[in-house]
N, C-alpha and C. Protein backbone atom coordinates (compact mmCIF):
# COMPACT_ATOMS: atom_id res chain seq x y z
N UNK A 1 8.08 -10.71 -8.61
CA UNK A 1 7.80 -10.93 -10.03
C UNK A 1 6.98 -12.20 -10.19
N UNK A 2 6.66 -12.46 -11.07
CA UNK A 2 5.19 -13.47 -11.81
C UNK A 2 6.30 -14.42 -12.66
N UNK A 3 5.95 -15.17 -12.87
CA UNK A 3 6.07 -16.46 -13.52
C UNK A 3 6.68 -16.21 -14.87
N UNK A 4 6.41 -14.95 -15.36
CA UNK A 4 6.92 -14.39 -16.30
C UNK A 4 8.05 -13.61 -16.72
N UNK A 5 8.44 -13.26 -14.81
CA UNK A 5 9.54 -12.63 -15.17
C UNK A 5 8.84 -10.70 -14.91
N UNK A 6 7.49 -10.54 -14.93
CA UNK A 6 6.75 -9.28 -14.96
C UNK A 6 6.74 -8.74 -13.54
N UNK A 7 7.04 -7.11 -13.57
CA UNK A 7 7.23 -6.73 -12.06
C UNK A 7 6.22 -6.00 -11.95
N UNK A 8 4.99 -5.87 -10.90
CA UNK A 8 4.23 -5.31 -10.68
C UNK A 8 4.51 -3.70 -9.61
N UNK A 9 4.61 -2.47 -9.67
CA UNK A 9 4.87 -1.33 -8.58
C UNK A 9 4.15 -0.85 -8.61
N UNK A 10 3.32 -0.11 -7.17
CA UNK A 10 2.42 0.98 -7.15
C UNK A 10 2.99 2.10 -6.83
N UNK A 11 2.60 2.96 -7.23
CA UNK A 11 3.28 4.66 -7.27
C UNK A 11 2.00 5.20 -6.87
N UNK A 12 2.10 6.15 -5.59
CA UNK A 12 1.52 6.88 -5.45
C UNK A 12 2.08 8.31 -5.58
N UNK A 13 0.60 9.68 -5.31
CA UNK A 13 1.83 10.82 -5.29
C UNK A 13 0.42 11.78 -4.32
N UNK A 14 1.56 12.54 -3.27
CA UNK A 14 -0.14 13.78 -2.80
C UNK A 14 0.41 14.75 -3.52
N UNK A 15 0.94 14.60 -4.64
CA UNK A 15 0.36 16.10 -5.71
C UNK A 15 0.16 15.38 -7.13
N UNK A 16 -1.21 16.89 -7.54
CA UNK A 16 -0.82 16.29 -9.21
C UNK A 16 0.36 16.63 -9.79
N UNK A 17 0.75 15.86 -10.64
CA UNK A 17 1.81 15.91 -11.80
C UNK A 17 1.85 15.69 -12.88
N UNK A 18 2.46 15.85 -14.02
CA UNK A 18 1.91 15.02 -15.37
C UNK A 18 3.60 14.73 -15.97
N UNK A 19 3.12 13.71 -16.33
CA UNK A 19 4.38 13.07 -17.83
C UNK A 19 5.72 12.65 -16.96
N UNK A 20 4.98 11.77 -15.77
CA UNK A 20 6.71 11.60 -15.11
C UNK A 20 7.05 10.20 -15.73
N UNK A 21 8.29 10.15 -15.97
CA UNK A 21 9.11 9.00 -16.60
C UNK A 21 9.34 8.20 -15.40
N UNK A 22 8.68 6.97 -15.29
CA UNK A 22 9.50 5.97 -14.70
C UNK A 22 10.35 4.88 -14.77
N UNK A 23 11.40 5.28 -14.38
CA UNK A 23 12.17 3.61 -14.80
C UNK A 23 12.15 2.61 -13.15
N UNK A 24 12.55 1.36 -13.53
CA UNK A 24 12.89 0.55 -12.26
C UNK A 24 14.13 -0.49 -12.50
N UNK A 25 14.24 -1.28 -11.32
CA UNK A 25 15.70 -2.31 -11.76
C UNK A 25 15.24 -3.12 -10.86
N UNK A 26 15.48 -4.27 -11.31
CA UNK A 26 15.46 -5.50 -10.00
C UNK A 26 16.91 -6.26 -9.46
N UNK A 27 16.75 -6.30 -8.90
CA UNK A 27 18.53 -6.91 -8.28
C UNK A 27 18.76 -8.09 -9.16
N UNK A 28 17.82 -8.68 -9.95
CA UNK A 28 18.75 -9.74 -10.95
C UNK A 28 18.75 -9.42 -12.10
N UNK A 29 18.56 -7.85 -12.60
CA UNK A 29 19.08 -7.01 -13.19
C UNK A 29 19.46 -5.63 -12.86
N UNK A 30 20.72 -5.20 -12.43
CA UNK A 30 20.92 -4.09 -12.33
C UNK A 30 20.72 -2.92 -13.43
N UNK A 31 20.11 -3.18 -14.89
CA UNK A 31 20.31 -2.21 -15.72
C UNK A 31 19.01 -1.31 -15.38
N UNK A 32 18.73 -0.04 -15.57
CA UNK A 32 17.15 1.10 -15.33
C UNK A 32 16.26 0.43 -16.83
N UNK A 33 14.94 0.20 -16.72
CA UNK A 33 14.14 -0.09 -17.48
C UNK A 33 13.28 0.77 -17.65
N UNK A 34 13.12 1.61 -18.54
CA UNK A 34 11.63 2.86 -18.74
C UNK A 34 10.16 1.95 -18.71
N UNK A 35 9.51 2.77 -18.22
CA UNK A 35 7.76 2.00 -18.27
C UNK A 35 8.30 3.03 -19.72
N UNK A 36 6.78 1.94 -20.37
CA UNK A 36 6.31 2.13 -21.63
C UNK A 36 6.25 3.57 -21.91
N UNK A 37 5.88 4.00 -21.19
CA UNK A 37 4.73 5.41 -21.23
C UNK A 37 4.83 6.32 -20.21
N UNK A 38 4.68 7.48 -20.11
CA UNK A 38 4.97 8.64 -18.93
C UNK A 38 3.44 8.49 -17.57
N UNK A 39 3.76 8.47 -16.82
CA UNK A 39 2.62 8.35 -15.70
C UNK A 39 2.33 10.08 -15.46
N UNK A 40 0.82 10.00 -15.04
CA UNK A 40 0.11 10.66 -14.62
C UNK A 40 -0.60 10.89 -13.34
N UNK A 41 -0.68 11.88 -12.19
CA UNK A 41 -1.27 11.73 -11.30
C UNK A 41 -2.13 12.55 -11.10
N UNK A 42 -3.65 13.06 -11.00
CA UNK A 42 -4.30 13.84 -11.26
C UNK A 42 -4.91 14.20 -9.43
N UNK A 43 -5.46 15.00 -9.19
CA UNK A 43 -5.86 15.64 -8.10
C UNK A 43 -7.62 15.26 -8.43
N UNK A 44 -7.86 14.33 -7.84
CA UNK A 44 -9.43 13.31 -7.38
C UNK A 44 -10.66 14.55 -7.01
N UNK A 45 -10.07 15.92 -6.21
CA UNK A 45 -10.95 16.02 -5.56
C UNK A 45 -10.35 17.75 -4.70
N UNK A 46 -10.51 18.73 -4.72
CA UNK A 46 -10.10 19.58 -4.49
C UNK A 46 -10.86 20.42 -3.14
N UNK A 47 -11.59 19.12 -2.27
CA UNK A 47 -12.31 19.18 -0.83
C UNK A 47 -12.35 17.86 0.24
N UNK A 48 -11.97 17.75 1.12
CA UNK A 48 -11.98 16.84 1.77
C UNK A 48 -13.61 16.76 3.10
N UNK A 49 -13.64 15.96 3.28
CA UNK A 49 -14.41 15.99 4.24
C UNK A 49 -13.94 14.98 5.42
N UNK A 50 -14.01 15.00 7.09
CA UNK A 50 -13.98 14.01 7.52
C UNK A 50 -15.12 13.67 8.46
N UNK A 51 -15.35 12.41 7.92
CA UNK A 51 -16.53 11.73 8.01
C UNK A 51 -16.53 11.55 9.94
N UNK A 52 -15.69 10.69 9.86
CA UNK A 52 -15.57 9.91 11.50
C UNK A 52 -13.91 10.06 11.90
N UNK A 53 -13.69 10.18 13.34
CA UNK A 53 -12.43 10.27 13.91
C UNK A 53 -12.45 9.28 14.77
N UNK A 54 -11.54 8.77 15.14
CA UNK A 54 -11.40 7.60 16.81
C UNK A 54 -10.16 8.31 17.37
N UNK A 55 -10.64 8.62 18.57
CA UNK A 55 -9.47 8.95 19.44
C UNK A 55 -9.23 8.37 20.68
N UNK A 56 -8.11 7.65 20.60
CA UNK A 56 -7.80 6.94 21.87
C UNK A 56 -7.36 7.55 23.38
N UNK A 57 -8.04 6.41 24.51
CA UNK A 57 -7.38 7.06 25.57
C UNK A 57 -6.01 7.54 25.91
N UNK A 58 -5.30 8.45 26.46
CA UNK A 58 -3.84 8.42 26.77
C UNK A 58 -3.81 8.01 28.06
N UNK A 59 -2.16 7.69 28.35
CA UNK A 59 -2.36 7.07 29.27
C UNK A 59 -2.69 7.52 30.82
N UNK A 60 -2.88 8.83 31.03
CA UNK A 60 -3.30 9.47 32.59
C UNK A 60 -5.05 9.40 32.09
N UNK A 61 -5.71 8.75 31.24
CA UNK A 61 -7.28 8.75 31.00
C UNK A 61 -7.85 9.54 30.88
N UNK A 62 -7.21 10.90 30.46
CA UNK A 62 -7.65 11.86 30.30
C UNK A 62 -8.26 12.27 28.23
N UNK A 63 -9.14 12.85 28.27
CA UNK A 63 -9.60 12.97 26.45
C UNK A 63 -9.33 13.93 26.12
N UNK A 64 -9.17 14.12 25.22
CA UNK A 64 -8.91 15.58 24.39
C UNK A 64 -9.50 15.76 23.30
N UNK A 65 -9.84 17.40 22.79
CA UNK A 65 -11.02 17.59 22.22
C UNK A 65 -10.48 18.39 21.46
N UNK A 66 -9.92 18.46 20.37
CA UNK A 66 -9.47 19.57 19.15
C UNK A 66 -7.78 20.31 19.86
N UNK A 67 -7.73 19.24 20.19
CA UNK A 67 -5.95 19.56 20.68
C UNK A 67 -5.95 19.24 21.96
């Protein structure tokens, strides 16, 4: 917390969802506190691409190539 007493949390989610209620508590208050407002998580992007991979040696030095 901030100087104020204000708690900062990041919420992530891998699905969309809509209108979830969050509450939280801090140990020098045990009571549940609602955020203001219902959170939202929306879906960015409905294709992935991957750009670049790194694959490390194992340990007999052998590589592997799509399994």
């Amino acid at each position: 917390s901030n100087a104020q007493g204000q708690v900062t949390a990041t919420l992530t989610s891998t699905a969309a969802v809509k209108n979830v209620q969050v509450s939280a508590k801090a140990a020098a208050n045990p009571s549940w506190v609602k955020a203001d407002s219902p959170v939202s998580f929306e879906e960015l992007s409905d294709s992935y691409q991957i750009t670049r991979v790194t694959v490390d040696v194992d340990q007999d030095k052998k590589r592997y190539n799509n399994g």
